[in-house]
C-alpha atoms as a PDB file:
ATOM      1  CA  UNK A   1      34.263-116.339 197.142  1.00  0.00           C
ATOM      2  CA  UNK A   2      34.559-116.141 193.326  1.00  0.00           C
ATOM      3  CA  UNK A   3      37.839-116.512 193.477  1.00  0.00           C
ATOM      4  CA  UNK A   4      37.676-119.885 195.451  1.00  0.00           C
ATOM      5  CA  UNK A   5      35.391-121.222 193.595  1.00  0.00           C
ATOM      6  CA  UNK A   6      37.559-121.305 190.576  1.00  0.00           C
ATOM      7  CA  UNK A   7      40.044-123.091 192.796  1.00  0.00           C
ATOM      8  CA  UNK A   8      37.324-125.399 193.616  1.00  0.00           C
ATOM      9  CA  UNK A   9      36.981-126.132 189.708  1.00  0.00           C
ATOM     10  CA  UNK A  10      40.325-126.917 189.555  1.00  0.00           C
ATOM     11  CA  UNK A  11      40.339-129.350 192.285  1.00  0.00           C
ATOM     12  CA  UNK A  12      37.239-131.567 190.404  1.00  0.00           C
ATOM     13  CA  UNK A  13      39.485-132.073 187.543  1.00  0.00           C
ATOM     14  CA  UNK A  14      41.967-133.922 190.042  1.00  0.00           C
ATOM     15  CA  UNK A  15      42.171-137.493 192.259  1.00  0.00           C
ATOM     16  CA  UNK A  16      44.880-138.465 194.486  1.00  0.00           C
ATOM     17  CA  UNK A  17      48.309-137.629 194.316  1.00  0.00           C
ATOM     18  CA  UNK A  18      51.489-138.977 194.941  1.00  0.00           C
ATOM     19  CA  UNK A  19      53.788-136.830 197.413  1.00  0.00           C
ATOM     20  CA  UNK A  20      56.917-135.232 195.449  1.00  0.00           C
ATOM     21  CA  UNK A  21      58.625-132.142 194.959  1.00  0.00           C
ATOM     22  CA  UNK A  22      57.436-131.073 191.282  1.00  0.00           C
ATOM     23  CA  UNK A  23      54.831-133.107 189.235  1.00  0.00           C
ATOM     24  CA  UNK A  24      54.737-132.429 185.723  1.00  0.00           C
ATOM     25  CA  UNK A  25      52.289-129.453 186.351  1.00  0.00           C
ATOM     26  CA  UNK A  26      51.724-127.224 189.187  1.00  0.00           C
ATOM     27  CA  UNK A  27      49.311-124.152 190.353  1.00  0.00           C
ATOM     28  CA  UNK A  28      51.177-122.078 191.961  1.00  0.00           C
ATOM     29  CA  UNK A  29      48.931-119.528 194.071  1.00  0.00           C
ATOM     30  CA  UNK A  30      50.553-116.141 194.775  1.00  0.00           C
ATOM     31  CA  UNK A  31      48.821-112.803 196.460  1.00  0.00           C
ATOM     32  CA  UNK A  32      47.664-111.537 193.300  1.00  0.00           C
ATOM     33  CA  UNK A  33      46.421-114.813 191.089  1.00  0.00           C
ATOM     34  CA  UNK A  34      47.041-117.964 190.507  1.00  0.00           C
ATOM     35  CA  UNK A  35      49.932-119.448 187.680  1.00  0.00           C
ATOM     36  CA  UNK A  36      49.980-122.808 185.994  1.00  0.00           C
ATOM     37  CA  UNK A  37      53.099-124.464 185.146  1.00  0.00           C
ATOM     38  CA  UNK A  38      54.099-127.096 182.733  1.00  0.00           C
ATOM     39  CA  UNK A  39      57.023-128.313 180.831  1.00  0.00           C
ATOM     40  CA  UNK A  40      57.189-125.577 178.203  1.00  0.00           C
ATOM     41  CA  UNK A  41      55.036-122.947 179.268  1.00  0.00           C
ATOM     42  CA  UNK A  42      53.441-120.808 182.254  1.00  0.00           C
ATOM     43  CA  UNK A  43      50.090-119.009 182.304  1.00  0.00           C
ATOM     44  CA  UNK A  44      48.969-116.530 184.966  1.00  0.00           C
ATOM     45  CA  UNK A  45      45.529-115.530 185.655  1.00  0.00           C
ATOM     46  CA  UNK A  46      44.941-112.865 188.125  1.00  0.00           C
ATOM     47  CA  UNK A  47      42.107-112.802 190.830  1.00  0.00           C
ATOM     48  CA  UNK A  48      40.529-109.494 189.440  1.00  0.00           C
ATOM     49  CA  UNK A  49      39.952-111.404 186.083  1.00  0.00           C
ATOM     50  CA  UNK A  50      38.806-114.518 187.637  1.00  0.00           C
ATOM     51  CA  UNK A  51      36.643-112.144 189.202  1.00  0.00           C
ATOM     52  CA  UNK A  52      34.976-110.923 186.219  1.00  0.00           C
ATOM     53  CA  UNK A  53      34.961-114.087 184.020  1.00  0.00           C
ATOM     54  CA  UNK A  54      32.096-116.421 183.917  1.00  0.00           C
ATOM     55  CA  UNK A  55      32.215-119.812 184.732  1.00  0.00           C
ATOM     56  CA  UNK A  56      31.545-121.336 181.542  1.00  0.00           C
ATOM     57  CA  UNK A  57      35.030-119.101 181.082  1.00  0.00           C
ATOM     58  CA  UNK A  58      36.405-120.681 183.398  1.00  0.00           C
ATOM     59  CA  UNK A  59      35.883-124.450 183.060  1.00  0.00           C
ATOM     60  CA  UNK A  60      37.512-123.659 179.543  1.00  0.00           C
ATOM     61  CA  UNK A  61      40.506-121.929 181.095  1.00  0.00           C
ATOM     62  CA  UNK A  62      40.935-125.617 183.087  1.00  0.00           C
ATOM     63  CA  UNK A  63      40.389-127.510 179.719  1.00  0.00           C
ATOM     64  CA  UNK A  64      42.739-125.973 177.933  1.00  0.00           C
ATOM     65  CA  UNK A  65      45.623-126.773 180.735  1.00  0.00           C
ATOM     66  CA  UNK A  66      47.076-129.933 181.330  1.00  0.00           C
ATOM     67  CA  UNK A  67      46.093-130.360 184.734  1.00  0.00           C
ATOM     68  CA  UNK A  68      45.811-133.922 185.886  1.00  0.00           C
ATOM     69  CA  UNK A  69      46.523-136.453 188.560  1.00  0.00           C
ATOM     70  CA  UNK A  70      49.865-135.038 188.886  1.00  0.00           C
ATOM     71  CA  UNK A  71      48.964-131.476 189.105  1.00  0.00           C
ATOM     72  CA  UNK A  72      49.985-130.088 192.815  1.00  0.00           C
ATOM     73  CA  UNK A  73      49.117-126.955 194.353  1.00  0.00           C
ATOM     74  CA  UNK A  74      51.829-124.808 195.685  1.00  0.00           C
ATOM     75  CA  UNK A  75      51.078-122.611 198.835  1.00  0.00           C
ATOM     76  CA  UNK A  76      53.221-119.095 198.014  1.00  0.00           C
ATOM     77  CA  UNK A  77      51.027-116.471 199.090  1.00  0.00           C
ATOM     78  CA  UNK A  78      51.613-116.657 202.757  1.00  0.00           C
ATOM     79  CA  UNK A  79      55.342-117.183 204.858  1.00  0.00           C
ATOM     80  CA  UNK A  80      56.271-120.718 206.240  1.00  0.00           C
ATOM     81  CA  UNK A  81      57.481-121.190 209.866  1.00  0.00           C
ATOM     82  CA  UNK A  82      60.626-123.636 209.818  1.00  0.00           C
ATOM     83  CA  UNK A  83      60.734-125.415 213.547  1.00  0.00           C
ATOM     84  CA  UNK A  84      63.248-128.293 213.873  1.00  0.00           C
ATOM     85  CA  UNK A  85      61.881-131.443 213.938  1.00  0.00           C
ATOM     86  CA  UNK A  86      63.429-132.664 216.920  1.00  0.00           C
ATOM     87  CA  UNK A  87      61.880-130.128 219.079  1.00  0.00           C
ATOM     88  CA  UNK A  88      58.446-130.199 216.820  1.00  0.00           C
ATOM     89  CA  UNK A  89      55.117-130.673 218.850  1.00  0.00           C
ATOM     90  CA  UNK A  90      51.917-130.338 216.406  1.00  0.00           C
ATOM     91  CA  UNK A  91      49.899-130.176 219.352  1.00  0.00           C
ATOM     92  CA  UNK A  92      51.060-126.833 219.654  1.00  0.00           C
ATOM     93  CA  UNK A  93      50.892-125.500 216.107  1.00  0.00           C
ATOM     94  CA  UNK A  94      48.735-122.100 216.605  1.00  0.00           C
ATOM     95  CA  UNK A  95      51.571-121.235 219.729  1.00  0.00           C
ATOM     96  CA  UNK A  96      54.356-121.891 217.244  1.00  0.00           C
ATOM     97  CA  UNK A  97      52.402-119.582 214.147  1.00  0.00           C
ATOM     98  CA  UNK A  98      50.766-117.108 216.345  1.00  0.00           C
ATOM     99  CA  UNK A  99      54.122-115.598 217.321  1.00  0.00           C
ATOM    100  CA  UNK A 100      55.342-115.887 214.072  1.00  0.00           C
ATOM    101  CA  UNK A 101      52.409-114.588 212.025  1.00  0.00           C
ATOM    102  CA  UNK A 102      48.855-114.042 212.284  1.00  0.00           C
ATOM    103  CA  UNK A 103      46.067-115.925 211.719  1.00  0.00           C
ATOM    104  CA  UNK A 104      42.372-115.241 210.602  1.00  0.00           C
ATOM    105  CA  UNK A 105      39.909-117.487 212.002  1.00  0.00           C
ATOM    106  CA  UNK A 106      39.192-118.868 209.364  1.00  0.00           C
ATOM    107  CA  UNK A 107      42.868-120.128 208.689  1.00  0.00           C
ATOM    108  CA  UNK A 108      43.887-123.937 208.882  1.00  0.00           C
ATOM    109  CA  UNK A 109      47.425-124.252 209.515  1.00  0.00           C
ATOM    110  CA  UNK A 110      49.656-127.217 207.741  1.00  0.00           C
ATOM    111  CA  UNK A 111      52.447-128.999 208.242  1.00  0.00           C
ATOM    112  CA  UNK A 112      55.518-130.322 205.667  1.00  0.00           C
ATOM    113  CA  UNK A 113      58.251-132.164 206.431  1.00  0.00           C
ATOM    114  CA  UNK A 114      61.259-131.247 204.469  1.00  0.00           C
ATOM    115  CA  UNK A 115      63.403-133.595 202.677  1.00  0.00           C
ATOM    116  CA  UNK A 116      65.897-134.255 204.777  1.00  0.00           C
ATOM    117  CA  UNK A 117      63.611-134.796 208.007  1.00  0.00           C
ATOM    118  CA  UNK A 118      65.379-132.076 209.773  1.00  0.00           C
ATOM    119  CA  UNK A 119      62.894-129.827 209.936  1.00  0.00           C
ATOM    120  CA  UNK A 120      58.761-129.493 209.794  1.00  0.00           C
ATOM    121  CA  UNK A 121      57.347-126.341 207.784  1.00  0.00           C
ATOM    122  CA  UNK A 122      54.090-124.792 209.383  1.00  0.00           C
ATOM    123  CA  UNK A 123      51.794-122.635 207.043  1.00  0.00           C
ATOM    124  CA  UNK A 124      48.665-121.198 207.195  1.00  0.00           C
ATOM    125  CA  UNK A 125      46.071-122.304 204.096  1.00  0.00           C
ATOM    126  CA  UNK A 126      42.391-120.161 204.036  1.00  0.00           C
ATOM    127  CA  UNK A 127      39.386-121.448 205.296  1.00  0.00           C
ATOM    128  CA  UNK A 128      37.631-121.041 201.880  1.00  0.00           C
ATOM    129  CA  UNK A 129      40.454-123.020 199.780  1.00  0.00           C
ATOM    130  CA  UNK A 130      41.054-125.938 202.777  1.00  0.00           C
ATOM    131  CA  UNK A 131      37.067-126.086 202.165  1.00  0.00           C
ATOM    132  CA  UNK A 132      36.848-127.589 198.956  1.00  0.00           C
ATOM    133  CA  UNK A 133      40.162-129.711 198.735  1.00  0.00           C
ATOM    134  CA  UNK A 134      38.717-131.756 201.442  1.00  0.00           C
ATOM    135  CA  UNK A 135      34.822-131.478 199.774  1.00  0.00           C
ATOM    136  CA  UNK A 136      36.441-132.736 196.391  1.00  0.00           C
ATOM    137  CA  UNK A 137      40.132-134.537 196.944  1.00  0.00           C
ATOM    138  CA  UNK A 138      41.180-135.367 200.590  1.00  0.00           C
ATOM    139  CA  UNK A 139      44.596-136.689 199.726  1.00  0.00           C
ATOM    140  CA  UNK A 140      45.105-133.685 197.252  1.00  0.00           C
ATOM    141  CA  UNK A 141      49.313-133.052 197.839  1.00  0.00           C
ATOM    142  CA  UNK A 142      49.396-129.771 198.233  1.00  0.00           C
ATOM    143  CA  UNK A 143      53.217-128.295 199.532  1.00  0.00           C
ATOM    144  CA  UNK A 144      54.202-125.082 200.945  1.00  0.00           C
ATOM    145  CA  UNK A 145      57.066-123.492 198.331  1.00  0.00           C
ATOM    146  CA  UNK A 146      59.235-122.760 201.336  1.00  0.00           C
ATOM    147  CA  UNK A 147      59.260-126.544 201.349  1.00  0.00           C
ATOM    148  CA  UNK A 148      60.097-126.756 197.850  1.00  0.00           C
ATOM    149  CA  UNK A 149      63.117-124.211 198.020  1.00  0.00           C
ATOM    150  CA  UNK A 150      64.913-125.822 201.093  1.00  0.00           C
ATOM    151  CA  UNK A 151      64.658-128.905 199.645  1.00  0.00           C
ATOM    152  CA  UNK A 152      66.088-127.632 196.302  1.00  0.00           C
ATOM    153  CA  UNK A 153      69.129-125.949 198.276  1.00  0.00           C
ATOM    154  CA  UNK A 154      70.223-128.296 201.043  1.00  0.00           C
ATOM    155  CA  UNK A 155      70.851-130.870 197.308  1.00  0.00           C
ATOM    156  CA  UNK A 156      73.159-127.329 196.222  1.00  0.00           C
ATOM    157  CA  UNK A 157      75.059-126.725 199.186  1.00  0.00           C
ATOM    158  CA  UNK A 158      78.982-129.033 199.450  1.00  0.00           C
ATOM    159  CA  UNK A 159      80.930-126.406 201.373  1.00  0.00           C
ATOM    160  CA  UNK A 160      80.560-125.471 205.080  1.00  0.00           C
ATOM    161  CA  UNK A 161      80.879-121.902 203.885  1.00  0.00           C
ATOM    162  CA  UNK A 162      78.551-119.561 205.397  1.00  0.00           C
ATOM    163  CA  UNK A 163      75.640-118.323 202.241  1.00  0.00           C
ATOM    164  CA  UNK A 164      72.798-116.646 202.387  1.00  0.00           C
ATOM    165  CA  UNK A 165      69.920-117.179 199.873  1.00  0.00           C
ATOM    166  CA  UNK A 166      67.804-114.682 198.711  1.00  0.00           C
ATOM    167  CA  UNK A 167      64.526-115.071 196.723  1.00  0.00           C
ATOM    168  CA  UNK A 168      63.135-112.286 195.665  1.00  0.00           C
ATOM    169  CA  UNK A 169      59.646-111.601 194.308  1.00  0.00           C
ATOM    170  CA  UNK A 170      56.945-109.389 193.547  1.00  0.00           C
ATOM    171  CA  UNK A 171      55.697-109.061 196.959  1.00  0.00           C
ATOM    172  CA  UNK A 172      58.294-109.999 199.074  1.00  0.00           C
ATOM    173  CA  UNK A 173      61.336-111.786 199.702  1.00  0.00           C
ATOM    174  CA  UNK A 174      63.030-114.523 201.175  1.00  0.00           C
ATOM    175  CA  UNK A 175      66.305-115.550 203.027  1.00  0.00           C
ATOM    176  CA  UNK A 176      67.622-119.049 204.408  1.00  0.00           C
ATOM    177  CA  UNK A 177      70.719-118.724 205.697  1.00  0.00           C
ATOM    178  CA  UNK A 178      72.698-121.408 206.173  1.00  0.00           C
ATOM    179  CA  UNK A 179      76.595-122.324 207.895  1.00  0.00           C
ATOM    180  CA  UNK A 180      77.583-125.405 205.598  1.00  0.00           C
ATOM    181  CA  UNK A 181      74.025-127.292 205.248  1.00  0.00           C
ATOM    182  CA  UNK A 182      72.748-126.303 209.204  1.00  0.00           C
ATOM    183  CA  UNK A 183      69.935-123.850 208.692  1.00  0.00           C
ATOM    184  CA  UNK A 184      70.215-120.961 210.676  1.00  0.00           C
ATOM    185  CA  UNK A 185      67.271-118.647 209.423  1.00  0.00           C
ATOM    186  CA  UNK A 186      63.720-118.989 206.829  1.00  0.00           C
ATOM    187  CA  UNK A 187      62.031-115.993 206.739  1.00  0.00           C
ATOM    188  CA  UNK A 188      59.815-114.183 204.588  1.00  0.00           C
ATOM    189  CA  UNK A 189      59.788-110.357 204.206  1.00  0.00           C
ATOM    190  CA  UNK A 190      57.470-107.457 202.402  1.00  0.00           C
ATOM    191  CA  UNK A 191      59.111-106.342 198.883  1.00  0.00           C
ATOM    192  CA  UNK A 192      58.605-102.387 199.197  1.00  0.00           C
ATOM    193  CA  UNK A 193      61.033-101.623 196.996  1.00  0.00           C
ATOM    194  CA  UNK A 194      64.932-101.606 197.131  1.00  0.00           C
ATOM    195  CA  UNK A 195      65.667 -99.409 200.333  1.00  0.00           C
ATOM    196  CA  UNK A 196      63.337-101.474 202.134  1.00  0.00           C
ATOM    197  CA  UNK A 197      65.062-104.563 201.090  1.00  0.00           C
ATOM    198  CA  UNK A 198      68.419-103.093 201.901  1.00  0.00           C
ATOM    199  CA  UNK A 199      66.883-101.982 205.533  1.00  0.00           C
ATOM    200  CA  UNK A 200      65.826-105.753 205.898  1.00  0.00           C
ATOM    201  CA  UNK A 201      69.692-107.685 204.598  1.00  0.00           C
ATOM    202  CA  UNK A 202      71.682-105.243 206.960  1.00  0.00           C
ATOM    203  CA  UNK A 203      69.161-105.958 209.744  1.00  0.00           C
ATOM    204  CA  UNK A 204      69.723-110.046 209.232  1.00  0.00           C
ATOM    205  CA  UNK A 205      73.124-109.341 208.897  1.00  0.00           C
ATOM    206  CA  UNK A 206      73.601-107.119 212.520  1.00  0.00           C
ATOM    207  CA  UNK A 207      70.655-109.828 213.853  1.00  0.00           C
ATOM    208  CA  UNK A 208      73.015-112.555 213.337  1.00  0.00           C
ATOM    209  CA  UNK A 209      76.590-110.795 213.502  1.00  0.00           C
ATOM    210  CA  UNK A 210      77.608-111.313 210.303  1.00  0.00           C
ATOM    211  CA  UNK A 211      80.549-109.716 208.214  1.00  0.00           C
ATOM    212  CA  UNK A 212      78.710-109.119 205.235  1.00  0.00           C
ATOM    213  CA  UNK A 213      82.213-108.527 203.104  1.00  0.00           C
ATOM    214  CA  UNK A 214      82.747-112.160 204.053  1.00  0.00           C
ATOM    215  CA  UNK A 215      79.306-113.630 203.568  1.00  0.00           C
ATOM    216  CA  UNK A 216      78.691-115.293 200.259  1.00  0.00           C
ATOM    217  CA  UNK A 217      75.518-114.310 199.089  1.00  0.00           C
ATOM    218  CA  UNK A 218      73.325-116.474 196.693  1.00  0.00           C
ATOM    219  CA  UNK A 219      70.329-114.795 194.841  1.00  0.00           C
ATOM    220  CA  UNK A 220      67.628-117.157 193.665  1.00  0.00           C
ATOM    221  CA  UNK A 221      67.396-116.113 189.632  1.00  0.00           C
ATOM    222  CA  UNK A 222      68.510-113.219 188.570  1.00  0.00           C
ATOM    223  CA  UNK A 223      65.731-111.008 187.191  1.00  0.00           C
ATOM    224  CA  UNK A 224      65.898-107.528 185.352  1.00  0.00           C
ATOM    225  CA  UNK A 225      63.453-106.537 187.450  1.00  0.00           C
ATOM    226  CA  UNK A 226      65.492-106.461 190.807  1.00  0.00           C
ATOM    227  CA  UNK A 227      68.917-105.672 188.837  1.00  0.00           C
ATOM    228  CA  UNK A 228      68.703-102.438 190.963  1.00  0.00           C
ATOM    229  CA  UNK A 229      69.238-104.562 194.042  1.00  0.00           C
ATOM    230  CA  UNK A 230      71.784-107.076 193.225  1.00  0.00           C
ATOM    231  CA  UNK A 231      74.101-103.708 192.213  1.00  0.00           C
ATOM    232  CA  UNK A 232      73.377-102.655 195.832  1.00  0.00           C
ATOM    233  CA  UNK A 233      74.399-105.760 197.596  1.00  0.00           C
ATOM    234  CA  UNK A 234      77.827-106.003 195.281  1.00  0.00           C
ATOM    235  CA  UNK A 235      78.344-102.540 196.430  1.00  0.00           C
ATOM    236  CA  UNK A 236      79.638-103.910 199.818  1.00  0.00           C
ATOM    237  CA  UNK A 237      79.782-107.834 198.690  1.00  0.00           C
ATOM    238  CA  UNK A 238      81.826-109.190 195.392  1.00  0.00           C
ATOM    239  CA  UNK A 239      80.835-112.702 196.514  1.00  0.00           C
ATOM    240  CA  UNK A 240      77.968-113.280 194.514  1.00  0.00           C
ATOM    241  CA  UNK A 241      76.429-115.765 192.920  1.00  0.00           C
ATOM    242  CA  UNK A 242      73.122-116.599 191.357  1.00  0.00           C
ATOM    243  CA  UNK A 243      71.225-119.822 190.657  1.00  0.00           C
ATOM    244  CA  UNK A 244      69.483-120.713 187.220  1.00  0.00           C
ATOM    245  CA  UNK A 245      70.247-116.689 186.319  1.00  0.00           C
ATOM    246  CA  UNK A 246      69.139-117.329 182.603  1.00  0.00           C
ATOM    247  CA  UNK A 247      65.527-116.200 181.833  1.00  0.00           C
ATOM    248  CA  UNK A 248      63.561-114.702 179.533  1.00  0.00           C
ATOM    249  CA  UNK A 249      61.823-112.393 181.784  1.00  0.00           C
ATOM    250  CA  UNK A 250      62.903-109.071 180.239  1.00  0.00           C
ATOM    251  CA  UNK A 251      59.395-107.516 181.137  1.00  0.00           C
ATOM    252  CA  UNK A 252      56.530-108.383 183.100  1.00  0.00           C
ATOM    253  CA  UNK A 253      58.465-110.354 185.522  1.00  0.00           C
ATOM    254  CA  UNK A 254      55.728-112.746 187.069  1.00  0.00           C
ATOM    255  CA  UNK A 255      54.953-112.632 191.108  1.00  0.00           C
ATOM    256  CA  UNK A 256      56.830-116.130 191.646  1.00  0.00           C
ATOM    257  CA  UNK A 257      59.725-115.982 188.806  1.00  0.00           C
ATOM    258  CA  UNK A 258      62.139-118.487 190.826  1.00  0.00           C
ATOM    259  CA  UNK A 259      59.811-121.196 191.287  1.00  0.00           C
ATOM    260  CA  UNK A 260      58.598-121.234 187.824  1.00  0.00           C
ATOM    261  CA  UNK A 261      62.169-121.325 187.046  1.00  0.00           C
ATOM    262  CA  UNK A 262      62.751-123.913 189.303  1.00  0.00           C
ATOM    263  CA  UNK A 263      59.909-125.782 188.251  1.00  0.00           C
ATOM    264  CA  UNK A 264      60.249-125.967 184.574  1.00  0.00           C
ATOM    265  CA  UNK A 265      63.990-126.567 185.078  1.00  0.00           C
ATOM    266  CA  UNK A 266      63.267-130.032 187.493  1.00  0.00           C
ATOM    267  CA  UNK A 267      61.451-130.763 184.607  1.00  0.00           C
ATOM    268  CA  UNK A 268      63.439-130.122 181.583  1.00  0.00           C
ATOM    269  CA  UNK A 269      66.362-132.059 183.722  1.00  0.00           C
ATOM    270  CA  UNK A 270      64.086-135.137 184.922  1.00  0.00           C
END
């Protein structure tokens, strides 16, 4: 509860919001903490030290970053459920999640519509969070970063080439495959390490009867960190590319390195 009450905090330093892919600052809230973004800089706070701070601590840690009316709160602890929006019902949102993932009771599940208005995202947001976003700011815009990456890659793709994206993080990973700019697969999966990422490509790959040798694969970043796996795709795929590979992430590579990437380099280019 400690730990939503400093998202609470945040939330009385902010009114309404206009809806758009990157504001000028962003929370980004991952598994293990939350990270603010800017123009020039990111800062991550974990939960265990918002934990053990006090709130006089805390309200200082808000103060000190620039988060104002444009500050949104990105959803990236939890996967997104991509359903077309021509066959979208939102009176049946649980039957759509519940097969895809599951859901405490205390869970409120959301809906974003990407860019393009193909497609709406579904994702679940705690009880505890939901809570004081509608308490403090009603119309806070709040976006799911599976959102935020589609919409960032259907404004990349000009071929009708088959490519599959991968994002990888801390925690887990992610794929969208597409054939030209038709979405064939979203989906989020645990990060246990490199054979368990390898396990996971070769079962999309079988899953969706793909020649891997003639698949162009597209990581999200590339990241010192997971140099281990890009060697093991190229070991059976030399079409690879990478998006916004420069970085300076040499250690301590943060839970959510693409979209802080991605973020600060909307912004640097805006």
């Amino acid at each position: 509860m400690l730990v939503l009450t400093v998202i609470g905090l945040l939330f009385l330093m902010l009114q309404k919001t206009k809806k758009n892919i990157f504001k000028n600052t962003s929370i980004i809230i991952s598994e293990d903490g939350v990270t603010y973004c800017d123009s020039e800089y990111y800062t991550f706070t974990s939960f265990k030290s918002f934990l053990l701070n006090k709130e006089k601590d805390l309200n200082q840690w808000i103060l000190k970053n620039n988060i104002n009316n444009d500050t949104q709160i990105i959803i990236a602890n939890n996967p997104g459920l991509f359903v077309p929006q021509a066959l979208f019902n939102k009176n049946i949102l649980n039957k759509y999640y519940q097969n895809f993932d599951h859901i405490e009771e205390t869970d409120l599940l959301k809906i974003d519509v990407s860019k393009n208005n193909l497609n709406s995202i579904i994702y679940k947001v705690s009880g505890n969070i939901e809570t004081f976003k509608n308490k403090y700011f009603s119309n806070l815009n709040q976006v799911h970063y599976h959102t935020i990456i589609y919409n960032y890659l259907i404004e990349q793709i000009n071929t009708n080439e088959k490519k599959l994206f991968v994002n990888i993080q801390k925690y887990s990973f992610d794929v969208f495959l597409f054939y030209g700019d038709q979405l064939q697969l979203a989906n989020r999966y645990p990060n246990k390490g490199y054979d368990s990422f390898m396990y996971f490509l070769y079962f999309i790959v079988e899953k969706k009867e793909l020649n891997l040798n003639e698949l162009f694969v597209c990581f999200l970043g590339k990241y010192k960190a997971f140099s281990k796996y890009y060697e093991g795709v190229k070991l059976y795929n030399d079409n690879l590319e990478y998006i916004l590979p420069k970085n300076n992430y040499n250690t301590n590579t943060p839970a959510t390195p693409f979209l802080i990437d991605l973020h600060a380099n909307y912004i640097w280019n805006s």
